[in-house]
N, C-alpha and C. Protein backbone atom coordinates (compact mmCIF):
# COMPACT_ATOMS: atom_id res chain seq x y z
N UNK A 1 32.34 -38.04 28.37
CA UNK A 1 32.32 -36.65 28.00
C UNK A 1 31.68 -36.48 26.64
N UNK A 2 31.55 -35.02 26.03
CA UNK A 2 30.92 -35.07 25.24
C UNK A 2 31.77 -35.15 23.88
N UNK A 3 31.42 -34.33 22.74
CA UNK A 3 32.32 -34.75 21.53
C UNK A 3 32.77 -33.30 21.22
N UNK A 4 34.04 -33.48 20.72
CA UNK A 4 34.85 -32.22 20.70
C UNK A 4 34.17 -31.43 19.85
N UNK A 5 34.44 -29.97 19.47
CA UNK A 5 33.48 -29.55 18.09
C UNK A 5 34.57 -28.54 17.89
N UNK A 6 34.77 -28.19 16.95
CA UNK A 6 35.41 -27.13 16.28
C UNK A 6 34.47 -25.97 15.65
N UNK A 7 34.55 -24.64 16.82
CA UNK A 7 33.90 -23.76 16.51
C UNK A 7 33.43 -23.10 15.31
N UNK A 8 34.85 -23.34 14.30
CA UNK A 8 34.83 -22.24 13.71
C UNK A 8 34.39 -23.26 12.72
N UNK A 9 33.99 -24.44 11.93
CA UNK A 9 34.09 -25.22 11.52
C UNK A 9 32.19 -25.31 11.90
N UNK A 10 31.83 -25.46 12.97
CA UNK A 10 30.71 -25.20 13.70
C UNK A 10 29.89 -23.82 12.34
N UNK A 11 30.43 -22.53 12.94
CA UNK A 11 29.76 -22.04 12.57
C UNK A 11 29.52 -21.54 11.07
N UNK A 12 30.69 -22.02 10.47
CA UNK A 12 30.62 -21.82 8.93
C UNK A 12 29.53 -22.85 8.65
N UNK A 13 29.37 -24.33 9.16
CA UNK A 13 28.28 -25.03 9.00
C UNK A 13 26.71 -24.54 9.08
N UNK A 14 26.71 -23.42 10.10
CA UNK A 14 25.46 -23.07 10.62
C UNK A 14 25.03 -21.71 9.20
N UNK A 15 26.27 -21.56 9.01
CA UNK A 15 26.04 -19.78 7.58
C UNK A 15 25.73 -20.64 6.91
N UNK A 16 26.15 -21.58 6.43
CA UNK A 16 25.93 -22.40 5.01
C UNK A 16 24.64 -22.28 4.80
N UNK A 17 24.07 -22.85 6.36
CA UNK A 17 22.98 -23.64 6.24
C UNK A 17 21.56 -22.69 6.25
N UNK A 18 21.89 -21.20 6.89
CA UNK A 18 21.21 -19.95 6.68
C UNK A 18 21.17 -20.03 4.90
N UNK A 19 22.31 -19.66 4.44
CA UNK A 19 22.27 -19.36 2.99
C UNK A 19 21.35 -20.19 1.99
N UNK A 20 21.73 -21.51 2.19
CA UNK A 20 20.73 -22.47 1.67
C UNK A 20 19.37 -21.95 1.97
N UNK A 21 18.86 -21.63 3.16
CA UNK A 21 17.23 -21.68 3.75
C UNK A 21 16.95 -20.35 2.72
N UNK A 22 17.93 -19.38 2.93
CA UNK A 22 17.35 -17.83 2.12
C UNK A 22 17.61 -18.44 0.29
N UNK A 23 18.42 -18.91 -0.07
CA UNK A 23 18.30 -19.94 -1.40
C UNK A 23 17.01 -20.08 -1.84
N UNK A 24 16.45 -20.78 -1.13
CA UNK A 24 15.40 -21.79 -1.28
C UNK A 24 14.23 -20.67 -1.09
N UNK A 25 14.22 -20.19 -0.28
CA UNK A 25 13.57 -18.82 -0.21
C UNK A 25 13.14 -18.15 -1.58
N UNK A 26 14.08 -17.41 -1.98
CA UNK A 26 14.07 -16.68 -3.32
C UNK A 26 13.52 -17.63 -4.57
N UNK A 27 14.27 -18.86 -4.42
CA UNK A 27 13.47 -19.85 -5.66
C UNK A 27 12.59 -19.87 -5.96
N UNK A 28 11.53 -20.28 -4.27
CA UNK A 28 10.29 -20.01 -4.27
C UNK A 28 9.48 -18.79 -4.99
N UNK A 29 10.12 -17.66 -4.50
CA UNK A 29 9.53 -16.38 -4.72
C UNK A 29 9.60 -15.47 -6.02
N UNK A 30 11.30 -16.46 -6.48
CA UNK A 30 11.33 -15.46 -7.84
C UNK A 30 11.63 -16.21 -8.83
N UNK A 31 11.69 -17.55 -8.56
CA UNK A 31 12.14 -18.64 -9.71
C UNK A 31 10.99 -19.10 -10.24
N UNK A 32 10.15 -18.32 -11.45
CA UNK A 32 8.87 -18.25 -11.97
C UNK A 32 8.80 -18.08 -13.41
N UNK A 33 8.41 -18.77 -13.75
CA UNK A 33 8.62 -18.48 -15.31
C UNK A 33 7.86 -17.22 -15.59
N UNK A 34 7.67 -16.72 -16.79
CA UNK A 34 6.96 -15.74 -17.79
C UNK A 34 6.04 -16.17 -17.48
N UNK A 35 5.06 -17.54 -18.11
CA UNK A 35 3.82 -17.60 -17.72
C UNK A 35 2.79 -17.55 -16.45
N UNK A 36 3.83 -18.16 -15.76
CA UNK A 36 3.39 -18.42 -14.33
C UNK A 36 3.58 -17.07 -14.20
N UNK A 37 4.08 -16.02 -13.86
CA UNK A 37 4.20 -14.69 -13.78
C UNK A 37 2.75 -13.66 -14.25
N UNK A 38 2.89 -13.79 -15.34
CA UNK A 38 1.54 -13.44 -16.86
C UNK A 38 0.33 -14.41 -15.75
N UNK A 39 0.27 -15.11 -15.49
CA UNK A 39 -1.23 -15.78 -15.07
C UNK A 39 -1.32 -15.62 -13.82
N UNK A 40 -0.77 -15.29 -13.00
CA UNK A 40 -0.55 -14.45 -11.99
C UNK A 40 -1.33 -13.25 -11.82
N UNK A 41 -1.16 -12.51 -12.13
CA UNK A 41 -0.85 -11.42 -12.74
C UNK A 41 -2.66 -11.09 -13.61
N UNK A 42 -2.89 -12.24 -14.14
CA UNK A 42 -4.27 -12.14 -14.96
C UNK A 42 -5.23 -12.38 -14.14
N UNK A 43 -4.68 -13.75 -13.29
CA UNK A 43 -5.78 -13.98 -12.20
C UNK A 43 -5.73 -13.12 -11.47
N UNK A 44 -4.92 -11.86 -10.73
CA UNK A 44 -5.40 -10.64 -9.69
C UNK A 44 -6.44 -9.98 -10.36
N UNK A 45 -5.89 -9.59 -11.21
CA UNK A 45 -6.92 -8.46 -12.25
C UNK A 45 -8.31 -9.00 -12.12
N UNK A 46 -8.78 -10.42 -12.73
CA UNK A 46 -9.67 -10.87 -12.34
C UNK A 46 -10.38 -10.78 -11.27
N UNK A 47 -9.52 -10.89 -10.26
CA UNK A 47 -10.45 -11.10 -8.98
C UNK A 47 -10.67 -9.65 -8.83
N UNK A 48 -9.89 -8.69 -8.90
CA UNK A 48 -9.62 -7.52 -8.72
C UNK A 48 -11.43 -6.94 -9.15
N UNK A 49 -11.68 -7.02 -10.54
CA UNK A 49 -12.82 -6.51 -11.50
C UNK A 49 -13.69 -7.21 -10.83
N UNK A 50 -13.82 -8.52 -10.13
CA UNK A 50 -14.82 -9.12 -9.90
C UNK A 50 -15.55 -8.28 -8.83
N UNK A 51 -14.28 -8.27 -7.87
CA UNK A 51 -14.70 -7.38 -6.50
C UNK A 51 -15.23 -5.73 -6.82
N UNK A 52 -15.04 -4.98 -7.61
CA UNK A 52 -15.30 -3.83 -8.24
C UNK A 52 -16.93 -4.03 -8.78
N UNK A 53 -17.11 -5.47 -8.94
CA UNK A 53 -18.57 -5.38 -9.50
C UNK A 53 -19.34 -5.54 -8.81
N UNK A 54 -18.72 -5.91 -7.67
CA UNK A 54 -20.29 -5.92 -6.43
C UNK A 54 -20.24 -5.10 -5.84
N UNK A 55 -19.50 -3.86 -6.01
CA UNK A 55 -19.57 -2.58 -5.26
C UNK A 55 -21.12 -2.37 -5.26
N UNK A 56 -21.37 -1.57 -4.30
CA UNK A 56 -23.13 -1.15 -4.24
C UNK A 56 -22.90 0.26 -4.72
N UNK A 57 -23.64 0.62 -5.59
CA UNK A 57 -23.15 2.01 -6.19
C UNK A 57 -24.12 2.95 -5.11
N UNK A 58 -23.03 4.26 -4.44
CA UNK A 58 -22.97 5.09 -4.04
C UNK A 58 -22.43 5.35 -2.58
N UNK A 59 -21.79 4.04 -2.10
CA UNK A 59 -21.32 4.19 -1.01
C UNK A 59 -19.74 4.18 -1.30
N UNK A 60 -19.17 4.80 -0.14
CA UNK A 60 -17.42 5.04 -0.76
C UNK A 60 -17.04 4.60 0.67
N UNK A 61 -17.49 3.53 1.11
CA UNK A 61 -16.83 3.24 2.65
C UNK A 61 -17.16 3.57 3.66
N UNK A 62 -16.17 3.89 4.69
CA UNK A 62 -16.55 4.56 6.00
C UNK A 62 -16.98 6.15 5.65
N UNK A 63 -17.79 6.44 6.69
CA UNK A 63 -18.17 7.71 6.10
C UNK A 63 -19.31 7.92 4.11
N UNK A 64 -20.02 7.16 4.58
CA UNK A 64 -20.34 6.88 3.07
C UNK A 64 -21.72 8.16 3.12
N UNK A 65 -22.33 8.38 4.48
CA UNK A 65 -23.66 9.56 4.64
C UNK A 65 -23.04 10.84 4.84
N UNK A 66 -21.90 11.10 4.63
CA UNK A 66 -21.26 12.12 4.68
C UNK A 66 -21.44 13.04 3.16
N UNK A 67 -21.79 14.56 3.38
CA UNK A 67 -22.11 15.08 2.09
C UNK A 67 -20.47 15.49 2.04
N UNK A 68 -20.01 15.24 1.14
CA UNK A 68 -18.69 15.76 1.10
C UNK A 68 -18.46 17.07 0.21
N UNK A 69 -19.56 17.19 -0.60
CA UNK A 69 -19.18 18.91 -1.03
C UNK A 69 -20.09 19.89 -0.17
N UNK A 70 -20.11 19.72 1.34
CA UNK A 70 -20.64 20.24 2.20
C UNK A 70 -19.53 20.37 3.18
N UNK A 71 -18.57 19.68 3.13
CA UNK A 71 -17.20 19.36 3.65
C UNK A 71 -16.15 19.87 3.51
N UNK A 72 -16.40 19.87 2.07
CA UNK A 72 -15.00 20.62 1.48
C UNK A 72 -15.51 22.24 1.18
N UNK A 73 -17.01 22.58 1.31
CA UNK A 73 -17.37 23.94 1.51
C UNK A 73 -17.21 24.38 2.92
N UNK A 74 -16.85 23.75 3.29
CA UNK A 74 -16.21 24.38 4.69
C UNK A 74 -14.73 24.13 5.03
N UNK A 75 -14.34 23.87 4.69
CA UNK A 75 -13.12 23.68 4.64
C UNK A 75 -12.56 25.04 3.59
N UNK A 76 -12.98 24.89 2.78
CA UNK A 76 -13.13 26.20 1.62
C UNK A 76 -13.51 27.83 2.75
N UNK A 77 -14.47 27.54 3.29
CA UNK A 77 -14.28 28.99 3.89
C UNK A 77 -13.62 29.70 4.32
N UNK A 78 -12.66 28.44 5.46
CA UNK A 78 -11.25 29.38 5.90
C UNK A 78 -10.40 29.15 5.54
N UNK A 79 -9.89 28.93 4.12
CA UNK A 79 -9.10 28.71 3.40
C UNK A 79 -8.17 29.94 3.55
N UNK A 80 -8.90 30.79 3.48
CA UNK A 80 -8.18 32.09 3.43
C UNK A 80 -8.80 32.94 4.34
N UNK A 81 -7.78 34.21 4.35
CA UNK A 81 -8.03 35.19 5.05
C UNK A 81 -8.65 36.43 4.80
N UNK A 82 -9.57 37.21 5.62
CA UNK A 82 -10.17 38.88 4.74
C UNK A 82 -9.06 39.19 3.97
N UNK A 83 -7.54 39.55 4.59
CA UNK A 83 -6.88 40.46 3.86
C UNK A 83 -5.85 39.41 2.64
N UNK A 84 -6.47 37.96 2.44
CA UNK A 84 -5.42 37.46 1.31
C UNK A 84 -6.85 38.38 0.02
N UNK A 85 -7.88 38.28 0.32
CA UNK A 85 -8.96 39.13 -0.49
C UNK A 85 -8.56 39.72 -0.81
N UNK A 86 -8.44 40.51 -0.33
CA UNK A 86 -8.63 42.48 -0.10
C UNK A 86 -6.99 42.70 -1.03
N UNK A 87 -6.21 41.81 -0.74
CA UNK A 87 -4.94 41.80 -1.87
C UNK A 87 -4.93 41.63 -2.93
N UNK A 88 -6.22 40.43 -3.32
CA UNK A 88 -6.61 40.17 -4.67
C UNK A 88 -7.03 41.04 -5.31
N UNK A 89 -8.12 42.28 -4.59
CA UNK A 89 -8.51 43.21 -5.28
C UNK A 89 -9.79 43.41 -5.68
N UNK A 90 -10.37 42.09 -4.98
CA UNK A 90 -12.15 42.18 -4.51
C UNK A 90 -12.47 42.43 -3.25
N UNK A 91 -13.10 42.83 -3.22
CA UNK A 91 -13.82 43.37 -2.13
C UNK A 91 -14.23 42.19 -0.86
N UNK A 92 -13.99 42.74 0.31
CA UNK A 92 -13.98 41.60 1.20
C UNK A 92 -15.29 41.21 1.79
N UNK A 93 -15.75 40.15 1.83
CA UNK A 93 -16.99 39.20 1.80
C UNK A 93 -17.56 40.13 3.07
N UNK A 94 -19.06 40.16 3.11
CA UNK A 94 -19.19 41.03 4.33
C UNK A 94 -20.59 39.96 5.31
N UNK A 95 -20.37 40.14 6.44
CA UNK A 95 -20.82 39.34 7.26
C UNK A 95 -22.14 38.99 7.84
């Protein structure tokens, strides 16, 4: 037969052994000194500016042939309504 086990004994063994793994976990992730932190931290920036410098100047991504204050002038047109105008107290745009 097999070997007796004591459940409960069992599974406090098995939490332990979770706790340890998430332990070891966090060490990894937050057990960092100041410097190591600071150079971290210097080296993103770095790479960060590097990548910023090979931008090709005038494209902004997807949509880069898009006139966008042609965009937002339409978007601007029906912003409003004849009579939010006509409340303001100018005269309403005529067609």
């Amino acid at each position: 037969m097999g070997e007796v086990v004591n459940l409960r004994i069992a599974r406090k063994r098995k939490a332990r052994a979770e706790r340890e793994e998430t332990a070891a976990e966090n060490r990894a992730k937050f057990g960092r000194s100041r410097a190591e932190k600071q150079k971290t931290v210097a080296e993103d920036a770095l790479s960060a500016r590097r990548h910023e410098a090979h931008r090709i100047e005038g494209t902004e991504g997807r949509g880069a042939g898009v006139d966008r204050e042609a965009a937002t002038d339409r978007k601007d047109r029906g912003a409003c309504s004849p009579r939010d105008i006509v409340r303001s107290g100018d005269e309403p745009a005529s067609r």
